[in-house]
C-alpha atoms as a PDB file:
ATOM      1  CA  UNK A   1      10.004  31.895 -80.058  1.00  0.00           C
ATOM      2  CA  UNK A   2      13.499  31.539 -78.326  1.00  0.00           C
ATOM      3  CA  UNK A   3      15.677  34.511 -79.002  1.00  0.00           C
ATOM      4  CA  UNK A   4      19.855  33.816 -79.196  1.00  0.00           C
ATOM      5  CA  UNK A   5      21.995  36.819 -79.384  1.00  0.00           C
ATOM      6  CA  UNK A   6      25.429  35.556 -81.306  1.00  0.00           C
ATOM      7  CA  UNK A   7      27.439  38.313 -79.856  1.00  0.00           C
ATOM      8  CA  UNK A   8      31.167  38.646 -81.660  1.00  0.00           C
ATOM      9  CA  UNK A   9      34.655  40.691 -81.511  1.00  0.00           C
ATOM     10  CA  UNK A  10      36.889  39.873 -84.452  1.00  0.00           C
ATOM     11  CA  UNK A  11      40.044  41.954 -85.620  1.00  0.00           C
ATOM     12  CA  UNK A  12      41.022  40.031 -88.656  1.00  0.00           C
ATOM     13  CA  UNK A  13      37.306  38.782 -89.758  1.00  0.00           C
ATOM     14  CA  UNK A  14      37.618  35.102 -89.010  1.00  0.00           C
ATOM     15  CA  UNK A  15      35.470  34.937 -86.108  1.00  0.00           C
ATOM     16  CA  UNK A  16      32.504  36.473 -88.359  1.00  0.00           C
ATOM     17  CA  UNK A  17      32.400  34.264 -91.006  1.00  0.00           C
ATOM     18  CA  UNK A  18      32.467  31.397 -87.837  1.00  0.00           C
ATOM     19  CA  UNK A  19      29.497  33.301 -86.904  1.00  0.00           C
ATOM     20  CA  UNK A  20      27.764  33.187 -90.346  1.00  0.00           C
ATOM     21  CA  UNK A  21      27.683  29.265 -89.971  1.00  0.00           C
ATOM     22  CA  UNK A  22      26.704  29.499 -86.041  1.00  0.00           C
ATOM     23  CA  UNK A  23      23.799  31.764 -87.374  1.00  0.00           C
ATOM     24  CA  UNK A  24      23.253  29.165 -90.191  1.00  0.00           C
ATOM     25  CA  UNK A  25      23.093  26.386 -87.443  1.00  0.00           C
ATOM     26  CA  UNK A  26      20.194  28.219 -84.792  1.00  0.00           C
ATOM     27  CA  UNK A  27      18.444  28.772 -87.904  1.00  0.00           C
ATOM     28  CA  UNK A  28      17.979  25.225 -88.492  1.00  0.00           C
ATOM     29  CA  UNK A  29      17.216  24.752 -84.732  1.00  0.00           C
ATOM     30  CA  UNK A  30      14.228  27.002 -85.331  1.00  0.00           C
ATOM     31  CA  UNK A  31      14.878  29.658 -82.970  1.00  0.00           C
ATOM     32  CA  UNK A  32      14.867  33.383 -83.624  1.00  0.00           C
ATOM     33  CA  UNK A  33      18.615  34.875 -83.595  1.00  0.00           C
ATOM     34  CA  UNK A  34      19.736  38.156 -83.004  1.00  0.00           C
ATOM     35  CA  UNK A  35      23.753  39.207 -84.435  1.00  0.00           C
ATOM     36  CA  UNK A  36      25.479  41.756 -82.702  1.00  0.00           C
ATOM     37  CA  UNK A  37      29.211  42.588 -82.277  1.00  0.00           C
ATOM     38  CA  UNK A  38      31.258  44.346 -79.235  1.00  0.00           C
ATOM     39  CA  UNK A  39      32.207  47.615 -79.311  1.00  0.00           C
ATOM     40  CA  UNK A  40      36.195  48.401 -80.341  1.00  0.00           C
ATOM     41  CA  UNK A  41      38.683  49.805 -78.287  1.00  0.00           C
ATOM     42  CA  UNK A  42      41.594  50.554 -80.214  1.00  0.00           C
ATOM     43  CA  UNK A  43      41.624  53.978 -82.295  1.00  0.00           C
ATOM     44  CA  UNK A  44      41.498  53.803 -86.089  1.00  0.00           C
ATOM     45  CA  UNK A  45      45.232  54.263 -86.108  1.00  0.00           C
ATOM     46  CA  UNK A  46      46.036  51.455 -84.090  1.00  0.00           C
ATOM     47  CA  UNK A  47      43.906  49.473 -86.448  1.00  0.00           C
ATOM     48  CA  UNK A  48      45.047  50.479 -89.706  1.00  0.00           C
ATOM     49  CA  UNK A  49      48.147  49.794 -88.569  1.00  0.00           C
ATOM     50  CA  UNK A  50      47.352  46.119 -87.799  1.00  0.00           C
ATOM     51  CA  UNK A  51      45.782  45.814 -90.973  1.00  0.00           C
ATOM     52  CA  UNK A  52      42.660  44.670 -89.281  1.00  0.00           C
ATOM     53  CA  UNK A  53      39.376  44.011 -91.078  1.00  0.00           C
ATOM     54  CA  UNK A  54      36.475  46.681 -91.500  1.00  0.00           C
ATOM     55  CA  UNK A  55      34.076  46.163 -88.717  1.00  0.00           C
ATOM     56  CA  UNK A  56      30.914  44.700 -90.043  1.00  0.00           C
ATOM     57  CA  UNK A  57      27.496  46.463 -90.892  1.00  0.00           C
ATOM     58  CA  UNK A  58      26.193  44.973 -87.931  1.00  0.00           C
ATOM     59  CA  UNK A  59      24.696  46.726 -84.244  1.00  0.00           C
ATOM     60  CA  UNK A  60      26.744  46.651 -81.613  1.00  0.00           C
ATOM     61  CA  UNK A  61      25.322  45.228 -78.871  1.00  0.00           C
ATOM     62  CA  UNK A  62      25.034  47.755 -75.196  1.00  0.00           C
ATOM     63  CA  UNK A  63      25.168  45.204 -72.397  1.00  0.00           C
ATOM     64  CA  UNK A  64      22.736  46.406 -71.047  1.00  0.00           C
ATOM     65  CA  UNK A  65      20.568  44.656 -73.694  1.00  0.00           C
ATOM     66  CA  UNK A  66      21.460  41.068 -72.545  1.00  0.00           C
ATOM     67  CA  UNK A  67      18.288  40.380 -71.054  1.00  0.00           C
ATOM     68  CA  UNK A  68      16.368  40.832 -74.056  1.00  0.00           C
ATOM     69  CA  UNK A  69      17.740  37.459 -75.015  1.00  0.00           C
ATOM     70  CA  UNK A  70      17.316  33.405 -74.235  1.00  0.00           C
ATOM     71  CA  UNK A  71      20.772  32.556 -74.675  1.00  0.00           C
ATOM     72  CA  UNK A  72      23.775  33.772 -76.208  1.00  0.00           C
ATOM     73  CA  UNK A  73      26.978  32.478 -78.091  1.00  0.00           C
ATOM     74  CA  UNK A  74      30.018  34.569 -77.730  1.00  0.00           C
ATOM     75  CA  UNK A  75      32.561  34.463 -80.715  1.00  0.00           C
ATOM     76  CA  UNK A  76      36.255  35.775 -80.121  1.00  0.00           C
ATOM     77  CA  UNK A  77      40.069  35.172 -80.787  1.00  0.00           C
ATOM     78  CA  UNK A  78      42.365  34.391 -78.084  1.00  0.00           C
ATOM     79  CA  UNK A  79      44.780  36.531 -76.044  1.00  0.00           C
ATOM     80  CA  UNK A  80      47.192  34.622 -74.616  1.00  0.00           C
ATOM     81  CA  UNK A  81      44.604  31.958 -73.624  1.00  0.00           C
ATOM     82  CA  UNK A  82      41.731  34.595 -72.403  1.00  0.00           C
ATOM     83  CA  UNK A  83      39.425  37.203 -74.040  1.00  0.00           C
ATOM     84  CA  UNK A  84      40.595  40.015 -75.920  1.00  0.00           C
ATOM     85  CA  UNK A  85      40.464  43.799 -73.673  1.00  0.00           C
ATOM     86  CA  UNK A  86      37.184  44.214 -75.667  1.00  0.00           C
ATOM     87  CA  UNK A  87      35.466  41.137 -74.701  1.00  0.00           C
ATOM     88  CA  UNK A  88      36.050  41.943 -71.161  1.00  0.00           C
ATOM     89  CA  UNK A  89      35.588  45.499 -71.267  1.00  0.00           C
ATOM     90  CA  UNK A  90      32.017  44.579 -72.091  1.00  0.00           C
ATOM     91  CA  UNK A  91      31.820  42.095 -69.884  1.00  0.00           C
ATOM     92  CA  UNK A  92      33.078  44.444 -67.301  1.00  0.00           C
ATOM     93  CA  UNK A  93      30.099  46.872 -68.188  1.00  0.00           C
ATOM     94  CA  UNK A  94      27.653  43.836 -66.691  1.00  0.00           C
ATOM     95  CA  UNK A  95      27.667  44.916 -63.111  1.00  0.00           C
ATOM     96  CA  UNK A  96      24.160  45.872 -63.338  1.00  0.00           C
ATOM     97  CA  UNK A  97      22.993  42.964 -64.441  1.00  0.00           C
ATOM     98  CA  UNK A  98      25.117  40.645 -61.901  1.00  0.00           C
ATOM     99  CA  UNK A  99      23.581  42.348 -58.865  1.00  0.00           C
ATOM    100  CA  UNK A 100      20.257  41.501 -60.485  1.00  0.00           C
ATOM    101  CA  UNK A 101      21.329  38.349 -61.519  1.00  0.00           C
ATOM    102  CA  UNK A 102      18.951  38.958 -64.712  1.00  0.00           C
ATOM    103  CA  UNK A 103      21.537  36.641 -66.926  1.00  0.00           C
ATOM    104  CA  UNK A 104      20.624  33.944 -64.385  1.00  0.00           C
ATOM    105  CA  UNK A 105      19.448  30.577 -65.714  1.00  0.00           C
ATOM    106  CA  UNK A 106      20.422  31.286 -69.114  1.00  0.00           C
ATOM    107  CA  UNK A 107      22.448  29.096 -71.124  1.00  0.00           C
ATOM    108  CA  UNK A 108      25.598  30.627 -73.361  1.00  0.00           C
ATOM    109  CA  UNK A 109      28.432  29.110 -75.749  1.00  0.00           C
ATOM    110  CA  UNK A 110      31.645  30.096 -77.369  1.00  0.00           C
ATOM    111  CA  UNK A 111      33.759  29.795 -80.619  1.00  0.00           C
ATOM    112  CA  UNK A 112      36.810  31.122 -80.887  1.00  0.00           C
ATOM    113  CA  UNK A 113      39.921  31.372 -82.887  1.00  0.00           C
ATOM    114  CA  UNK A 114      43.297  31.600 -83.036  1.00  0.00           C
ATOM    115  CA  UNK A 115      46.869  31.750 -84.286  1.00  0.00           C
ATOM    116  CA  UNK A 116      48.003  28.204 -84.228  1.00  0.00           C
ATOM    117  CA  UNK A 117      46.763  25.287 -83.598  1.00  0.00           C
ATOM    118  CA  UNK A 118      47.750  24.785 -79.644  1.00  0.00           C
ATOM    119  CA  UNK A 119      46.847  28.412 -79.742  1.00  0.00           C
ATOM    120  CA  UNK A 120      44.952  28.310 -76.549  1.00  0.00           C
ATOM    121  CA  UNK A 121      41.612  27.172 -77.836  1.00  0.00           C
ATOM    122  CA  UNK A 122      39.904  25.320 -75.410  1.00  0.00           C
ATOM    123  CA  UNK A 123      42.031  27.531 -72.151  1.00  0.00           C
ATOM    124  CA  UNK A 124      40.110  30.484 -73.408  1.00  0.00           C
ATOM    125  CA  UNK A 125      36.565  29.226 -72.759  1.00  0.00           C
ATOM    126  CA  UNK A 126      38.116  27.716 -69.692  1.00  0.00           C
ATOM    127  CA  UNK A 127      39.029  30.937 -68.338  1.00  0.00           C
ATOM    128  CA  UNK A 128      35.462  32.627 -69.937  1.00  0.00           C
ATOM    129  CA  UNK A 129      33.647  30.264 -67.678  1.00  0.00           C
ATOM    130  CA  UNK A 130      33.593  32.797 -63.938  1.00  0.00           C
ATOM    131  CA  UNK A 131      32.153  35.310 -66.213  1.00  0.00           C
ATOM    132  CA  UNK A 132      29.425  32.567 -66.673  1.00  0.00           C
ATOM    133  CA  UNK A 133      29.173  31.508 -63.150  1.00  0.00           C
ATOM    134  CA  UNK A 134      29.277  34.693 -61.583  1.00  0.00           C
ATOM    135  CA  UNK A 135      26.004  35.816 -63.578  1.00  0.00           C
ATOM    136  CA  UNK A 136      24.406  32.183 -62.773  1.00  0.00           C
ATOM    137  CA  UNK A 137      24.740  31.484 -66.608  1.00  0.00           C
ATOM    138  CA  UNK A 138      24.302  27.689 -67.704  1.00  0.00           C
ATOM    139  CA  UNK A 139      27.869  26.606 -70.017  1.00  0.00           C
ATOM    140  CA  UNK A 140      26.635  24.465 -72.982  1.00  0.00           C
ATOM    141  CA  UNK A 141      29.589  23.175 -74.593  1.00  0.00           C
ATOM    142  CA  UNK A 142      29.209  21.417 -77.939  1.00  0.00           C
ATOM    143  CA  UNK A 143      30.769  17.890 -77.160  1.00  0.00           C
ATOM    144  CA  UNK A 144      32.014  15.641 -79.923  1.00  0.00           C
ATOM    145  CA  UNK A 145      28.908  16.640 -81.507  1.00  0.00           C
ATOM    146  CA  UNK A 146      30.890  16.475 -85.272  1.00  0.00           C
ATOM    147  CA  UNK A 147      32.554  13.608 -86.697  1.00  0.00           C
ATOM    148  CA  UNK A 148      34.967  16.894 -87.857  1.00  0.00           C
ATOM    149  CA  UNK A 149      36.385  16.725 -84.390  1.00  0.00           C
ATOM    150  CA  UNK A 150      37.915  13.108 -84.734  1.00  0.00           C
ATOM    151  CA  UNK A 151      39.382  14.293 -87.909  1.00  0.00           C
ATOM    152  CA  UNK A 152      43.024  14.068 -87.501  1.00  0.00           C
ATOM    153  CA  UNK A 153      44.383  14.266 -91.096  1.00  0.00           C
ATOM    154  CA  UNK A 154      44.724  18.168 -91.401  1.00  0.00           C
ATOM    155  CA  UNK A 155      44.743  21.370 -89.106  1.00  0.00           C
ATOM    156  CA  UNK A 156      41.087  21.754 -87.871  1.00  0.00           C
ATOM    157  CA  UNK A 157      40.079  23.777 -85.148  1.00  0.00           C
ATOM    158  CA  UNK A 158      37.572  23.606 -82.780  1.00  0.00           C
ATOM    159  CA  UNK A 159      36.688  21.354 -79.486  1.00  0.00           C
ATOM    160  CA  UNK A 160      34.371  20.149 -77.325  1.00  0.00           C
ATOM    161  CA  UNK A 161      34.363  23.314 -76.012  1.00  0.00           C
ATOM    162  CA  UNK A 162      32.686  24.908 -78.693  1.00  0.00           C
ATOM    163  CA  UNK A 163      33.341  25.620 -82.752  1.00  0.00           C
ATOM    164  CA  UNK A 164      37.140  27.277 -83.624  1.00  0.00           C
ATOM    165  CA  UNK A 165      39.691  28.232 -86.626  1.00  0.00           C
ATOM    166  CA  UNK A 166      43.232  28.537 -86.552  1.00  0.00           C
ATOM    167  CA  UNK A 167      43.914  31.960 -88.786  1.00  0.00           C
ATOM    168  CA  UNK A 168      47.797  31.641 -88.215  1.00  0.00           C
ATOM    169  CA  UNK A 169      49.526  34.765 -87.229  1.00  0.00           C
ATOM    170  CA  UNK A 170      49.431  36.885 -89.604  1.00  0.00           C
ATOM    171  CA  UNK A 171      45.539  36.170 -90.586  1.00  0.00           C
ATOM    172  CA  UNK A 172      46.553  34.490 -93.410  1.00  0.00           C
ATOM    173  CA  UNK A 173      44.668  31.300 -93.405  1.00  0.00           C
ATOM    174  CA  UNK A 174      40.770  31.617 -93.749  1.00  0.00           C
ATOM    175  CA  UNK A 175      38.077  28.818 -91.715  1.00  0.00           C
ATOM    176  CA  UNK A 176      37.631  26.221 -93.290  1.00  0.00           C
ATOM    177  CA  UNK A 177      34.617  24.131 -94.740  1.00  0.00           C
ATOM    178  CA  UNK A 178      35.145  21.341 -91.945  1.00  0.00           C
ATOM    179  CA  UNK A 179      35.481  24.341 -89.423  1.00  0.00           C
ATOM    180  CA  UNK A 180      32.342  25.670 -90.827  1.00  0.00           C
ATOM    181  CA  UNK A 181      30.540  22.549 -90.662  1.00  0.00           C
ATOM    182  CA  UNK A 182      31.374  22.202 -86.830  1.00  0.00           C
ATOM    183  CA  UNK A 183      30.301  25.778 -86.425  1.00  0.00           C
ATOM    184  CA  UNK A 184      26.949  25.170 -88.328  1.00  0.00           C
ATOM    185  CA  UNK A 185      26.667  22.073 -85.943  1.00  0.00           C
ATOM    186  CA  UNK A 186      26.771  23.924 -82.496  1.00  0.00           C
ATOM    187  CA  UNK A 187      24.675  26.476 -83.900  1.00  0.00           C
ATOM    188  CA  UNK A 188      21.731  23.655 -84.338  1.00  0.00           C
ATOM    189  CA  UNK A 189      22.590  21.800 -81.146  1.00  0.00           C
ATOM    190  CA  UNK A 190      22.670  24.822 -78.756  1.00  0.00           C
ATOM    191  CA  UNK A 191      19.512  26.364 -80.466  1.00  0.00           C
ATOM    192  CA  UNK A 192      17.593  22.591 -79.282  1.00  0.00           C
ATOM    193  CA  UNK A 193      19.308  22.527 -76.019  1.00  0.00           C
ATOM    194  CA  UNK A 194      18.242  26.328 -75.327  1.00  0.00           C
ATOM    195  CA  UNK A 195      14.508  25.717 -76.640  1.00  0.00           C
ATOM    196  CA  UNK A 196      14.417  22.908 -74.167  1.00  0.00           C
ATOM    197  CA  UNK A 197      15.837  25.120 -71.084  1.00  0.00           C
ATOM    198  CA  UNK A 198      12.895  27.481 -71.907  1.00  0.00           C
ATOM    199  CA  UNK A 199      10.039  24.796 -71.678  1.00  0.00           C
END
């Protein structure tokens, strides 16, 4: 059965429950899915005194571990339109693995979230993508693959670029059902297109 590794950093929490509906959505797509997160950074103290979330009771993935997988889909929020000094510390820890190129010919996604609404959703995966090329990794983006997306009469988040939530600075506002549903949607569609890549 295809394996997908939904591989996550969140601060406030948002990005996991994202991940709870991605999860929900490769589940449907009939593929086996593995849930790690990324290893923090930042000291306790720093934390507490962001009021950040308890991590979840979930492994934490060691890149070196990335080949046990088909595919992957990476969940984080935006910094300033890029990944957070934990996604690409891990990320960073892949050098291995590039000169191998054992990440080669498999596909990945992202979700992502952040503080407003022109936040810097779609930038981020944009500037995600040479971590992608440089391991020969295939970019699945979701599309318009929810009628959610042409939604225009509240705040949604989320692109074709993959599934989002807008949390508002302060972590304040929570993902929403129609965020969810998007979510649950890429989950499904990049489980199919990732069972047809390993045909």
């Amino acid at each position: 059965m295809v394996k997908i590794f939904v591989i996550t950093y969140s601060t406030f929490g948002h990005i996991n429950k994202v991940a709870e509906s991605i999860v929900k959505g490769l589940k449907k797509a009939n593929v086996d899915v593995g849930r790690y997160q990324i290893a923090e950074t930042l000291s306790d103290e720093i934390l507490t005194k962001m009021h950040a979330a308890p991590k979840p009771d979930i492994p934490v993935l060691n890149p070196k571990d990335l080949p046990e997988a088909d595919g992957y889909l990476f969940g984080f929020p935006t910094r300033y339109g890029t990944t957070p000094a934990q996604v690409k510390t891990f990320f960073d820890a892949t050098g291995g693995l590039w000169t191998k190129q054992a990440l080669a010919g498999k596909p990945a996604g992202f979700f992502f979230s952040t503080a407003s609404q022109h936040g810097g959703q779609e930038v981020t995966v944009f500037t995600s993508l040479p971590i992608l090329a440089h391991h020969g990794m295939i970019f699945v983006p979701f599309g318009y693959g929810h009628a959610n997306l042409f939604d225009n009469s509240e705040v949604i988040g989320g692109s074709p670029w993959g599934a989002g939530t807008v949390a508002n600075g302060d972590g304040s506002r929570q993902p929403t059902e129609k965020e969810l549903d998007i979510a649950e949607a890429q989950g499904e569609q990049f489980g199919n297109v990732a069972k047809k890549l390993a045909a």
